[in-house]
PDB file of N, CA and C in Angstrom:
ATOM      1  N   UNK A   1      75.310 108.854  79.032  1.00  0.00           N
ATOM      2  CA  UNK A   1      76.248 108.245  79.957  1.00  0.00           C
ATOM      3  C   UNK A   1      77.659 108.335  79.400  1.00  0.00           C
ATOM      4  N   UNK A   2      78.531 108.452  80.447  1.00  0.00           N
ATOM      5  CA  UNK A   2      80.146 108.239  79.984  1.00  0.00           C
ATOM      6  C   UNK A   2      80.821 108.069  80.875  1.00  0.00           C
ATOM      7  N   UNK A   3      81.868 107.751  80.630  1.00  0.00           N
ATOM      8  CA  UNK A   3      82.918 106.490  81.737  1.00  0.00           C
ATOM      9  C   UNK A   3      84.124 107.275  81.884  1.00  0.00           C
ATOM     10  N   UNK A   4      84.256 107.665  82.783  1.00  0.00           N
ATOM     11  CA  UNK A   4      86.174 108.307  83.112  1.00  0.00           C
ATOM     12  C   UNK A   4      86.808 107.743  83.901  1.00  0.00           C
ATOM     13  N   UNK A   5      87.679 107.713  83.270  1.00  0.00           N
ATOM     14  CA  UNK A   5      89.272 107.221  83.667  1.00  0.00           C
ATOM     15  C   UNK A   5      90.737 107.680  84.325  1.00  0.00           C
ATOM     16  N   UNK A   6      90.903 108.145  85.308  1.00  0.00           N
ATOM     17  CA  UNK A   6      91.339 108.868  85.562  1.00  0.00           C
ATOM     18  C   UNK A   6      92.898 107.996  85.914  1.00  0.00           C
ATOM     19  N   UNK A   7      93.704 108.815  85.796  1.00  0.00           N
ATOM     20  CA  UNK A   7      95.377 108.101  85.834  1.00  0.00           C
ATOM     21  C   UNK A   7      96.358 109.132  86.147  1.00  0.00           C
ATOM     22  N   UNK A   8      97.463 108.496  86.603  1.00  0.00           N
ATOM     23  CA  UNK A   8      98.428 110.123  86.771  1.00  0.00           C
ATOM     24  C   UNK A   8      99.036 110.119  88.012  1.00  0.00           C
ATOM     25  N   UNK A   9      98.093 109.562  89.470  1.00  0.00           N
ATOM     26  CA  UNK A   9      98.325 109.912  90.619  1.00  0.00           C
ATOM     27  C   UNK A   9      99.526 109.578  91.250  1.00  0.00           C
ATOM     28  N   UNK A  10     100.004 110.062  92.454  1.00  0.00           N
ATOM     29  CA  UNK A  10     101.021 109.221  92.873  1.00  0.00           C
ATOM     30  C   UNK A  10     101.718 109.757  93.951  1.00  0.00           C
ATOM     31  N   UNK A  11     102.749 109.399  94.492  1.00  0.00           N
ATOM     32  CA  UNK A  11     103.538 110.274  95.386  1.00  0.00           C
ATOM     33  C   UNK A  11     104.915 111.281  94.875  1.00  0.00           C
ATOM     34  N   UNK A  12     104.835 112.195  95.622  1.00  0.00           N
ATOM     35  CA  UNK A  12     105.374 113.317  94.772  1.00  0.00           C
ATOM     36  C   UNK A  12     106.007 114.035  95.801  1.00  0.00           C
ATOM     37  N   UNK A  13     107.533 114.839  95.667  1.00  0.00           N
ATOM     38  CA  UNK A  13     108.118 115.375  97.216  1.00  0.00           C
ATOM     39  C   UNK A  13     107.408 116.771  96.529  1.00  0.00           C
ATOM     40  N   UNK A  14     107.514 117.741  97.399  1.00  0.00           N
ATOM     41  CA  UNK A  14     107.156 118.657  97.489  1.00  0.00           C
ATOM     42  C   UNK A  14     108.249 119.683  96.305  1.00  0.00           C
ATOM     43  N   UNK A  15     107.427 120.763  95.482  1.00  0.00           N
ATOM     44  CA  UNK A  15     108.425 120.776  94.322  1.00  0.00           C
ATOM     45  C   UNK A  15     108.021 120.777  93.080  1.00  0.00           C
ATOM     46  N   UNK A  16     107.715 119.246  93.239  1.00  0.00           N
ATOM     47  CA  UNK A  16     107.592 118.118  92.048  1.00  0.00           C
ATOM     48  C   UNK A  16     106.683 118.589  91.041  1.00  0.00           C
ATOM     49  N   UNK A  17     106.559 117.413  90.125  1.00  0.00           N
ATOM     50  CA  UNK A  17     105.422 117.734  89.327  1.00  0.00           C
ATOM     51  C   UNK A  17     104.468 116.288  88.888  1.00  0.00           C
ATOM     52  N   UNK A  18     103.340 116.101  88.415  1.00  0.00           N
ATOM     53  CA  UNK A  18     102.884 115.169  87.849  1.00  0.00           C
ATOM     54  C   UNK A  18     101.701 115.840  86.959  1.00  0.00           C
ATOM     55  N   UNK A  19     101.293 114.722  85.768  1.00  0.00           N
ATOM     56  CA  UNK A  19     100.538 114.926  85.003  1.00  0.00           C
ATOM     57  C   UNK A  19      99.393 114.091  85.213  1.00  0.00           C
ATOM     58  N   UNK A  20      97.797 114.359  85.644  1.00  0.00           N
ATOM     59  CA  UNK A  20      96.964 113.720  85.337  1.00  0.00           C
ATOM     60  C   UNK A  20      95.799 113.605  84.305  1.00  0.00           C
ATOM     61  N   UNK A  21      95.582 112.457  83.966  1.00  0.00           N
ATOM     62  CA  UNK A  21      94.842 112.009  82.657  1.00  0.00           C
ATOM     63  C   UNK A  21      93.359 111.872  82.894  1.00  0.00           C
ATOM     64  N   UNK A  22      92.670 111.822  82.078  1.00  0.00           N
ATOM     65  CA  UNK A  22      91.017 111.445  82.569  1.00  0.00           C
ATOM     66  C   UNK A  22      90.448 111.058  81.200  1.00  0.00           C
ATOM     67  N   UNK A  23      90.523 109.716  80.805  1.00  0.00           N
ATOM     68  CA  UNK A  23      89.947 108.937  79.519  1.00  0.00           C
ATOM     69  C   UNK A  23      88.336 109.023  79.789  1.00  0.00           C
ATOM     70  N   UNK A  24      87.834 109.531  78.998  1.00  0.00           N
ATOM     71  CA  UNK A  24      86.333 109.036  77.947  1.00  0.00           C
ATOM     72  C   UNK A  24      86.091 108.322  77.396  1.00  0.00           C
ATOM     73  N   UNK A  25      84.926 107.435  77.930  1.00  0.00           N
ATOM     74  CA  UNK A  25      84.338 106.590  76.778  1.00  0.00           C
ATOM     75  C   UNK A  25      83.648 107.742  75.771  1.00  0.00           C
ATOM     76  N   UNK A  26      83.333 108.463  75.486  1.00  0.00           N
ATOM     77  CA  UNK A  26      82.842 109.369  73.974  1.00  0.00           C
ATOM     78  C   UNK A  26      83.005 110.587  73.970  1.00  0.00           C
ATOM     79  N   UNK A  27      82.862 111.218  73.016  1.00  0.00           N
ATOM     80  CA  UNK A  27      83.576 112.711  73.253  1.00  0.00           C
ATOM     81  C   UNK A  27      83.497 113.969  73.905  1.00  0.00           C
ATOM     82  N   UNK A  28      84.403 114.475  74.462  1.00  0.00           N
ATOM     83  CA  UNK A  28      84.628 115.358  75.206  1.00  0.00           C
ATOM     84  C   UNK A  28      84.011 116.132  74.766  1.00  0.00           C
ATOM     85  N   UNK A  29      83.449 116.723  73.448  1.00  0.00           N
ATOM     86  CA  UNK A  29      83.245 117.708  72.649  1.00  0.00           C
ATOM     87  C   UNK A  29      81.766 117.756  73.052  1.00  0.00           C
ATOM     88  N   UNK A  30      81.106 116.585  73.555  1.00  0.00           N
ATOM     89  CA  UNK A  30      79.733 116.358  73.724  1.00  0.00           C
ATOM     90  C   UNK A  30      79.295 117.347  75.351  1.00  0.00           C
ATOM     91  N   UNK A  31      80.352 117.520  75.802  1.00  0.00           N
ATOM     92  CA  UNK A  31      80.192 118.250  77.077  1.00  0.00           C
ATOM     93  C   UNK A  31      80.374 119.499  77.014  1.00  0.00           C
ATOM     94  N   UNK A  32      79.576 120.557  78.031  1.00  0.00           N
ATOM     95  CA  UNK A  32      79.871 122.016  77.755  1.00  0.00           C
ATOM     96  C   UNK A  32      81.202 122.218  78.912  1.00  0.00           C
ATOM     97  N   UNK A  33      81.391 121.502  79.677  1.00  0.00           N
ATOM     98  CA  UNK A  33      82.542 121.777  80.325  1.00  0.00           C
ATOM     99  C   UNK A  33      83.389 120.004  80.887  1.00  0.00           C
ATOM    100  N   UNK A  34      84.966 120.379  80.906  1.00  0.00           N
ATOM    101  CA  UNK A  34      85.328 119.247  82.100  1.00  0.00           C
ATOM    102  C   UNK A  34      86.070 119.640  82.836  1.00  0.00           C
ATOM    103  N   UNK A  35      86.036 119.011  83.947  1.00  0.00           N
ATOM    104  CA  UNK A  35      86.698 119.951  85.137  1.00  0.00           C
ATOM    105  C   UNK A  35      87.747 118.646  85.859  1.00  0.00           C
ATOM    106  N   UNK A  36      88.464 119.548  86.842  1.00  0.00           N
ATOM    107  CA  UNK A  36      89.397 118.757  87.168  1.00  0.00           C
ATOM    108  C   UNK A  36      88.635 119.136  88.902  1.00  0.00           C
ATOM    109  N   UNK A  37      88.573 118.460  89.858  1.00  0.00           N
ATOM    110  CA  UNK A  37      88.316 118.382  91.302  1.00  0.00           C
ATOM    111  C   UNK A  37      89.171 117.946  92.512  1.00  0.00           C
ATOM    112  N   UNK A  38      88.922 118.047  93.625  1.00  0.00           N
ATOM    113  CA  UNK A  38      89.951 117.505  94.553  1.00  0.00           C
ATOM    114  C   UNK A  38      89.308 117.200  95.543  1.00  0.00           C
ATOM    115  N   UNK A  39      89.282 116.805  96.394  1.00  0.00           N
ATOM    116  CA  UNK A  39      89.023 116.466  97.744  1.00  0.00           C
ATOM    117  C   UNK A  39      89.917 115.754  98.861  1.00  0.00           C
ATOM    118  N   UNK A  40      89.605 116.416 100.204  1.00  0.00           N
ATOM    119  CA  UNK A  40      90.092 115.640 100.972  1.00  0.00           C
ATOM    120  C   UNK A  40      89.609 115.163 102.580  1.00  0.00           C
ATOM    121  N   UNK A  41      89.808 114.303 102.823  1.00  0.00           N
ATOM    122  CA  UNK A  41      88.644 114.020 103.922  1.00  0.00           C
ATOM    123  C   UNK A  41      87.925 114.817 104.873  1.00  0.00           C
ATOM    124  N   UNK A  42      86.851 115.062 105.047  1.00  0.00           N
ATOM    125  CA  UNK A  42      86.238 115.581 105.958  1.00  0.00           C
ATOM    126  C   UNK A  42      86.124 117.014 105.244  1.00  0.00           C
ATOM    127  N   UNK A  43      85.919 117.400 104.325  1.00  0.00           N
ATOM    128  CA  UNK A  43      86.043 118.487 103.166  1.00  0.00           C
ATOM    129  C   UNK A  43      85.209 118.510 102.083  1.00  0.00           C
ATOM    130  N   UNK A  44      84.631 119.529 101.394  1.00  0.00           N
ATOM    131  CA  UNK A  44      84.088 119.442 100.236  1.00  0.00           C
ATOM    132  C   UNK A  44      84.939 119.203  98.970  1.00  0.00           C
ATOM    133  N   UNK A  45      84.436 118.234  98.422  1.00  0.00           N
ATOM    134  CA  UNK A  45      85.094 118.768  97.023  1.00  0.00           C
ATOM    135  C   UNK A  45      84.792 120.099  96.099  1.00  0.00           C
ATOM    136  N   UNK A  46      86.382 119.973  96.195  1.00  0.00           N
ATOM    137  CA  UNK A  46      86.202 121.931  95.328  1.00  0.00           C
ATOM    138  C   UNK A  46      87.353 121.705  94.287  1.00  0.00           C
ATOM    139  N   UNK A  47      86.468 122.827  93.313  1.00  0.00           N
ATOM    140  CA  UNK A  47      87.052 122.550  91.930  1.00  0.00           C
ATOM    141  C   UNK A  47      87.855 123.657  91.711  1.00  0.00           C
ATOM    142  N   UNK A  48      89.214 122.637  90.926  1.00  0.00           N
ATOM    143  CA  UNK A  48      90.611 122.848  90.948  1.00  0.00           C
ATOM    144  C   UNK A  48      90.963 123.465  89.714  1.00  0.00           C
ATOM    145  N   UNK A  49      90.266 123.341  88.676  1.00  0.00           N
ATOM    146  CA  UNK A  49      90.436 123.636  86.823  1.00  0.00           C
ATOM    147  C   UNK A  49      89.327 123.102  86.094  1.00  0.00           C
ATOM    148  N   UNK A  50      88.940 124.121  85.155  1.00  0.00           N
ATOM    149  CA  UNK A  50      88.108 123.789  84.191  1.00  0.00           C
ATOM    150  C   UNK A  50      87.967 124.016  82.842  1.00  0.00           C
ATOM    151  N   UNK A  51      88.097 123.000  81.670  1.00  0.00           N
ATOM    152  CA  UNK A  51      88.163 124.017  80.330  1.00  0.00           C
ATOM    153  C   UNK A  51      86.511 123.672  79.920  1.00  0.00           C
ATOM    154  N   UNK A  52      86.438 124.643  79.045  1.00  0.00           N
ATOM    155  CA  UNK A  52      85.012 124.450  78.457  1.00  0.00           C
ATOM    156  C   UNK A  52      85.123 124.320  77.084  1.00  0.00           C
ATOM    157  N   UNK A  53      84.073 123.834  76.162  1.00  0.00           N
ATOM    158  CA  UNK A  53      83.873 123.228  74.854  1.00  0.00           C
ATOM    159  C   UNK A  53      84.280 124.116  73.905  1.00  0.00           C
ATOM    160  N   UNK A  54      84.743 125.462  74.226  1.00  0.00           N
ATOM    161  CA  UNK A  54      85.204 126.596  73.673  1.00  0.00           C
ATOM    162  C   UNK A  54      86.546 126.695  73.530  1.00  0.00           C
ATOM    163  N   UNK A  55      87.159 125.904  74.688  1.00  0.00           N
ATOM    164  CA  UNK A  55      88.635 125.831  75.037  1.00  0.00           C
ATOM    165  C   UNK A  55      88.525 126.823  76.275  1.00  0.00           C
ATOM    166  N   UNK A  56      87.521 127.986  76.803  1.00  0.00           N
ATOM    167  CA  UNK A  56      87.967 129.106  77.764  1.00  0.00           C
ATOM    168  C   UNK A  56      88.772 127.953  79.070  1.00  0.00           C
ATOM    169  N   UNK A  57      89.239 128.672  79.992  1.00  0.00           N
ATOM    170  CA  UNK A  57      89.867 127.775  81.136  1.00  0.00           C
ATOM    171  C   UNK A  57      89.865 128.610  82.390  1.00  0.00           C
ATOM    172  N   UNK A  58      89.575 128.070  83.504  1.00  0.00           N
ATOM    173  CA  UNK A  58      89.230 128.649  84.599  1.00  0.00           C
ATOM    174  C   UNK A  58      90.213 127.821  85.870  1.00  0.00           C
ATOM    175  N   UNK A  59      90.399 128.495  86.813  1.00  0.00           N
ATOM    176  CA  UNK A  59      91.818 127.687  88.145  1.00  0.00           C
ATOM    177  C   UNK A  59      91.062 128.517  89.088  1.00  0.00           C
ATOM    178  N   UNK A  60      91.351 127.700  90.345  1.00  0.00           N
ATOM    179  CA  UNK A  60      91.139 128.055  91.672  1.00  0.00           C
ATOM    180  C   UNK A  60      92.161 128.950  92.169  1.00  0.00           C
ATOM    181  N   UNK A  61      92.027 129.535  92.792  1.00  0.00           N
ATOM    182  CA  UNK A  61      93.269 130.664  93.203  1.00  0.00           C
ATOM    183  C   UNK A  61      94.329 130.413  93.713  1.00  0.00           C
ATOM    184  N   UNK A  62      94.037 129.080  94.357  1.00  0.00           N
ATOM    185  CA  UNK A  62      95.093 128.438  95.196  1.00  0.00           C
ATOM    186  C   UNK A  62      96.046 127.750  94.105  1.00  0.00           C
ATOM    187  N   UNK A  63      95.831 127.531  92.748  1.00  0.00           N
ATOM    188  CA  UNK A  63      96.265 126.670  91.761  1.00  0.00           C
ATOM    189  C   UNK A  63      96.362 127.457  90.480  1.00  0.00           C
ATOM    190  N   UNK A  64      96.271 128.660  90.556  1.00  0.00           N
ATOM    191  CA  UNK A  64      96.985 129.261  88.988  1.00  0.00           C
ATOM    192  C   UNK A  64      98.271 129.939  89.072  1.00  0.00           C
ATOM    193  N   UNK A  65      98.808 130.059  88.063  1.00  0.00           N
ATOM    194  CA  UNK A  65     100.435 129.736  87.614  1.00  0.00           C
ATOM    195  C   UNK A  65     100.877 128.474  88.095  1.00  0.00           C
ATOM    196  N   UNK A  66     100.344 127.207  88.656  1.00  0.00           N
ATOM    197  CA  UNK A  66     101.234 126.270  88.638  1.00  0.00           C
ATOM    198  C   UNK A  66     100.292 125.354  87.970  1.00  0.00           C
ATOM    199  N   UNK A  67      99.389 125.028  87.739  1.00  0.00           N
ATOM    200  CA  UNK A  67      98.735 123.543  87.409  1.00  0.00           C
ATOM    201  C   UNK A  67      97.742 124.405  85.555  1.00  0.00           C
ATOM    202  N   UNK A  68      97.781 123.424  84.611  1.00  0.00           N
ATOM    203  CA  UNK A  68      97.291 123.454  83.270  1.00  0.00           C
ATOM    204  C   UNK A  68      96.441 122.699  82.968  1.00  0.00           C
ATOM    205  N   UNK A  69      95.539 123.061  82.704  1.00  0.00           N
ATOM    206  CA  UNK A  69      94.135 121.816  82.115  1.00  0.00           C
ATOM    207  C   UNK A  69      94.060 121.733  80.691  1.00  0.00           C
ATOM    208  N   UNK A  70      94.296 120.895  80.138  1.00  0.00           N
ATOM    209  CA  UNK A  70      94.302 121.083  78.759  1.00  0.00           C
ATOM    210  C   UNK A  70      93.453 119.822  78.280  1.00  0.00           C
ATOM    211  N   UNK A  71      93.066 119.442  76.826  1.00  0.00           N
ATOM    212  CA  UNK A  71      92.515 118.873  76.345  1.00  0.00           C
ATOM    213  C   UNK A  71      93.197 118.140  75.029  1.00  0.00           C
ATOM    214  N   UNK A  72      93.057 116.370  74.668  1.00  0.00           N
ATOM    215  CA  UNK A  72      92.742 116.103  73.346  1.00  0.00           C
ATOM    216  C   UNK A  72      91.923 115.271  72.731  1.00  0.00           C
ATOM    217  N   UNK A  73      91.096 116.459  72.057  1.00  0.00           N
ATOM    218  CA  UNK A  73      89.707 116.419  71.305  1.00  0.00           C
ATOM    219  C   UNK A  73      89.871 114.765  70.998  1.00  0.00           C
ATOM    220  N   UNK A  74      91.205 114.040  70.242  1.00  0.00           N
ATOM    221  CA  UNK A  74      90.868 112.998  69.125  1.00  0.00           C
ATOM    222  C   UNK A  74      90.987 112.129  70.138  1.00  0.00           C
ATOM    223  N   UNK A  75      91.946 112.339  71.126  1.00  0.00           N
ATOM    224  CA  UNK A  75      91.857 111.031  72.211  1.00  0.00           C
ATOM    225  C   UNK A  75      90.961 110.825  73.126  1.00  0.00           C
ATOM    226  N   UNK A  76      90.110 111.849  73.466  1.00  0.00           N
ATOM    227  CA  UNK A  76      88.886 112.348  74.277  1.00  0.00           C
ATOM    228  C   UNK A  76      89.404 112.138  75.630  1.00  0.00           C
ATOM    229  N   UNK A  77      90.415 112.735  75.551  1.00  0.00           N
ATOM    230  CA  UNK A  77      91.104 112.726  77.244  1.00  0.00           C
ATOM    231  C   UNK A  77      91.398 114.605  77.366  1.00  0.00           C
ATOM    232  N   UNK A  78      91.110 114.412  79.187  1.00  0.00           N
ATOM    233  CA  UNK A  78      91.833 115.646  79.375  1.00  0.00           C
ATOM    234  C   UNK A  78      92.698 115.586  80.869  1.00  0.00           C
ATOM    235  N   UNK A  79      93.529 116.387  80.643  1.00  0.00           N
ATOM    236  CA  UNK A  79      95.037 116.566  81.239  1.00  0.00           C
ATOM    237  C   UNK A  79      95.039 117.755  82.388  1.00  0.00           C
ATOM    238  N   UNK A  80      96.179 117.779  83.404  1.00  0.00           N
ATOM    239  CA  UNK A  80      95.629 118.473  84.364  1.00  0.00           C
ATOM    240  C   UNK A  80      97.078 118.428  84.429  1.00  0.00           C
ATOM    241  N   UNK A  81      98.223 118.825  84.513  1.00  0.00           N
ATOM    242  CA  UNK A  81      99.604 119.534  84.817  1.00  0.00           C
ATOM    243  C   UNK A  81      99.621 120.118  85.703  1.00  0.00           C
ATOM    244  N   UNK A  82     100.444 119.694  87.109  1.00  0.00           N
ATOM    245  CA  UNK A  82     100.923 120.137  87.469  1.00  0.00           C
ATOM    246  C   UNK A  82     102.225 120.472  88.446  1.00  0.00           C
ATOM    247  N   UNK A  83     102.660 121.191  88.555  1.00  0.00           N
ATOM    248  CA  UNK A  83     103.929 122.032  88.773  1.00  0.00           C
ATOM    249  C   UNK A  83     103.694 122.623  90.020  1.00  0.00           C
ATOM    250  N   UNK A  84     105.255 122.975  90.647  1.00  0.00           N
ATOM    251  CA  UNK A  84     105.608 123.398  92.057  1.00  0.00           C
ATOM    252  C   UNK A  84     104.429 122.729  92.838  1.00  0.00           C
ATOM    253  N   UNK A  85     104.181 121.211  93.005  1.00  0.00           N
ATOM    254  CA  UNK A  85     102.984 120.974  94.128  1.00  0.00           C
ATOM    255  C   UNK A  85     103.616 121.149  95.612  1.00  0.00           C
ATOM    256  N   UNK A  86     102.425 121.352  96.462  1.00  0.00           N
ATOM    257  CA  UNK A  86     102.674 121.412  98.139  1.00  0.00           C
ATOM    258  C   UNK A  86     102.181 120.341  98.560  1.00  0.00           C
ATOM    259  N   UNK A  87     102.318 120.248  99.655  1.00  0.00           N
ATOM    260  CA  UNK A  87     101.549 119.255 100.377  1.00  0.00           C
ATOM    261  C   UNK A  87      99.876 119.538 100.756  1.00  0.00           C
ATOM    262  N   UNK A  88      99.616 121.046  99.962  1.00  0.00           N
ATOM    263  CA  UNK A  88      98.517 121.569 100.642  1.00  0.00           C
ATOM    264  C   UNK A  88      97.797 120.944  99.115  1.00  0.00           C
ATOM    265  N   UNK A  89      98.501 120.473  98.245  1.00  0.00           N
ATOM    266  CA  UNK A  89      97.553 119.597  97.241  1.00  0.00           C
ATOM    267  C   UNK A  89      97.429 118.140  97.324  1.00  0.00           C
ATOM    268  N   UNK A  90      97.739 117.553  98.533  1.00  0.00           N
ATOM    269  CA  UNK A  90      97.625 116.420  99.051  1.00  0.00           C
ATOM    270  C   UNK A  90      95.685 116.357  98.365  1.00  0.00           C
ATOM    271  N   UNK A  91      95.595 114.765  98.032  1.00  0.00           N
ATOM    272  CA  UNK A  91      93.969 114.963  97.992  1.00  0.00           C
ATOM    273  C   UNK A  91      93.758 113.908  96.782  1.00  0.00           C
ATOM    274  N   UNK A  92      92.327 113.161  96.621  1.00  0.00           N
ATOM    275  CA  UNK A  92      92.020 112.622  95.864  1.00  0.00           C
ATOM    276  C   UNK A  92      91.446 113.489  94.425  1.00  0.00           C
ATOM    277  N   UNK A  93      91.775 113.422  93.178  1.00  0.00           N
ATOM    278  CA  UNK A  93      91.475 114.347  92.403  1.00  0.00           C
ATOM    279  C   UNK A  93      90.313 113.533  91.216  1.00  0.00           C
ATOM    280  N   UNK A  94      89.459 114.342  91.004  1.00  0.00           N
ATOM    281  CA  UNK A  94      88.677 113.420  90.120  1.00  0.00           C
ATOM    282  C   UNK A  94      88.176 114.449  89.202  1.00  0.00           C
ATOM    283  N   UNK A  95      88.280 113.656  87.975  1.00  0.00           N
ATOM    284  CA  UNK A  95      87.853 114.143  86.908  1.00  0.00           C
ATOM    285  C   UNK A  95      86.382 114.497  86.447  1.00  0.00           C
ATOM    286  N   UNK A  96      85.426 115.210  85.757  1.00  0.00           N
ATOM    287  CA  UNK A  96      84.186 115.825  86.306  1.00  0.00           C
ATOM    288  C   UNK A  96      83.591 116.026  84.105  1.00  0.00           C
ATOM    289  N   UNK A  97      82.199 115.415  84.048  1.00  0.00           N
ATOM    290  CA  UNK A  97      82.230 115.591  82.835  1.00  0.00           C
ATOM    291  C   UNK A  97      80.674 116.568  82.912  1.00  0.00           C
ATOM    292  N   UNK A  98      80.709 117.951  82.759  1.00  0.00           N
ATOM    293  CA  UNK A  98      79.382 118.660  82.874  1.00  0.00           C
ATOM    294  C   UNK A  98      78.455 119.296  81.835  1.00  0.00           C
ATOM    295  N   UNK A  99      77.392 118.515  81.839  1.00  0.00           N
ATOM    296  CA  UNK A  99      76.089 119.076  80.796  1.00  0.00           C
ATOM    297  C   UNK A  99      75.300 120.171  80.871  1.00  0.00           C
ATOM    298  N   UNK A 100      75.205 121.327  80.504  1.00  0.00           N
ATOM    299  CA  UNK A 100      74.559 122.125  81.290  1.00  0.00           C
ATOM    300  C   UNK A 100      73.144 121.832  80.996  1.00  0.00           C
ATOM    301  N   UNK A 101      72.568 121.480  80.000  1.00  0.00           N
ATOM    302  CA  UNK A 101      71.314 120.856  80.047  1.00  0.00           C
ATOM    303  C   UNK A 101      71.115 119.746  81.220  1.00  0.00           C
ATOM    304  N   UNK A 102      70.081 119.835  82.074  1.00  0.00           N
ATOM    305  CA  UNK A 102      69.227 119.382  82.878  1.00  0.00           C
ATOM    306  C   UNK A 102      70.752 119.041  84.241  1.00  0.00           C
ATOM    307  N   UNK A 103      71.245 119.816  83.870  1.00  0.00           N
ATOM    308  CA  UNK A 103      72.708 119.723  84.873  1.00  0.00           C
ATOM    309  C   UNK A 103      73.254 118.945  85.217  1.00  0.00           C
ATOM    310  N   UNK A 104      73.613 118.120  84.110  1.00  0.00           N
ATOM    311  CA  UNK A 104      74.182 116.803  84.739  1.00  0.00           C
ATOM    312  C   UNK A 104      75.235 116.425  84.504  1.00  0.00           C
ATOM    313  N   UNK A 105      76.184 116.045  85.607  1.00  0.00           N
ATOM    314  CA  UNK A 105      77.701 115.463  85.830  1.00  0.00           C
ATOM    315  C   UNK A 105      77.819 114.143  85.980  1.00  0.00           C
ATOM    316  N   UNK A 106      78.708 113.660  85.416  1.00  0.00           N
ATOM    317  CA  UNK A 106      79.782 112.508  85.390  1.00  0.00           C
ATOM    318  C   UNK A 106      80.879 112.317  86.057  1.00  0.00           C
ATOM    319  N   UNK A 107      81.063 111.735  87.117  1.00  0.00           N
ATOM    320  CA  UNK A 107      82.637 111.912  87.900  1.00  0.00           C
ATOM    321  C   UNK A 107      83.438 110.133  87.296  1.00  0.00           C
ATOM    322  N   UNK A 108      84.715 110.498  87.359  1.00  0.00           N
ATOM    323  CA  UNK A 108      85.326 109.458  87.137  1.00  0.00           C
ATOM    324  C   UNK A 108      85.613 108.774  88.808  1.00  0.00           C
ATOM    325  N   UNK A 109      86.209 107.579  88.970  1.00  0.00           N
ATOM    326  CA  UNK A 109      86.545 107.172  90.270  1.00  0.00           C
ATOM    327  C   UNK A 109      87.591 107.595  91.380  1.00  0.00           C
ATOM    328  N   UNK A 110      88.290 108.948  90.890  1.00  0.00           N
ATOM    329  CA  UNK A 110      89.907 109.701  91.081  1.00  0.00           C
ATOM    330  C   UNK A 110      90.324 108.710  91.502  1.00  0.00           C
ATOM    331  N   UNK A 111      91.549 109.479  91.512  1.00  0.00           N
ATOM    332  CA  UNK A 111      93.231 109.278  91.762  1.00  0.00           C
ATOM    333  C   UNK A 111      94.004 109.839  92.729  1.00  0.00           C
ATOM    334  N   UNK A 112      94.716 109.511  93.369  1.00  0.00           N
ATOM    335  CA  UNK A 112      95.432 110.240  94.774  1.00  0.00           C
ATOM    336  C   UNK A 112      96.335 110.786  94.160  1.00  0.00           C
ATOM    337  N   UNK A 113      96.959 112.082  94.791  1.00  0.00           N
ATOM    338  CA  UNK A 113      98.037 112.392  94.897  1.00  0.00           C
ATOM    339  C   UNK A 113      98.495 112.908  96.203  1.00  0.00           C
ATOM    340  N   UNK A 114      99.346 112.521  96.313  1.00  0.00           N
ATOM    341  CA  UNK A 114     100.647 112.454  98.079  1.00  0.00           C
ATOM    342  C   UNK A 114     101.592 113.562  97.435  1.00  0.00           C
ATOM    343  N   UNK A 115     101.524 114.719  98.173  1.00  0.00           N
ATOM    344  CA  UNK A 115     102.502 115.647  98.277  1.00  0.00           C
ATOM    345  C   UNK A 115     103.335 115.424  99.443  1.00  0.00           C
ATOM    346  N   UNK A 116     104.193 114.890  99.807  1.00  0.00           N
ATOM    347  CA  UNK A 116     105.301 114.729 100.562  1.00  0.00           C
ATOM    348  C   UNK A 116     106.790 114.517 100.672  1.00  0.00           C
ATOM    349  N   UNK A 117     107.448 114.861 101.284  1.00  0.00           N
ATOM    350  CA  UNK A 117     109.011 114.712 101.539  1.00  0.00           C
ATOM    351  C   UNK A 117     109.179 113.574 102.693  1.00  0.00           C
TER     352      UNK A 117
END
């Protein structure tokens, strides 16, 4: 089991930028991947960034060159940057902790973010 925390969200004009956080209760290192997600009503959630226990890092197409997933190991948080947002990243974003043994995920409770002017 593990507990995420997710922080960061907010309203933002179009442009802008914000940084979101996603606290662990235990270490990140224990997971083969964490991912960053989005959703928005009446929609699947679909995944936005992912680093894996290796450090490799993976983005949705709609979201590379502007948004960064990064990691720190000692704080067992990971970070999600991002830059030039639209309104087409309007959406609740939640943080995602994945085992590949017996496949099992952890979601934190997300966080909104409002892309608007």
């Amino acid at each position: 089991q593990v507990q995420l925390v997710e922080s960061g969200g907010g309203l933002v004009q179009p442009g802008g930028s914000l940084r979101l956080s996603c606290a662990a209760s235990r270490s990140i290192l224990s997971f083969n991947a964490m991912d960053w997600y989005r959703q928005v009503p009446g929609k699947q959630r679909e995944l936005v960034a992912s680093i894996s226990s290796g450090g490799g890092t993976n983005y949705a197409d709609s979201v590379k060159g502007r948004f960064t997933i990064s990691r720190d190991n000692a704080q067992n948080t990971v970070y999600l940057q991002m830059n030039s947002l639209k309104p087409d990243d309007t959406a609740v974003y939640y943080c995602n902790a994945h085992l590949n043994w017996g496949n099992q995920n952890y979601w934190g409770q997300g966080t909104q973010v409002t892309v608007s002017s």
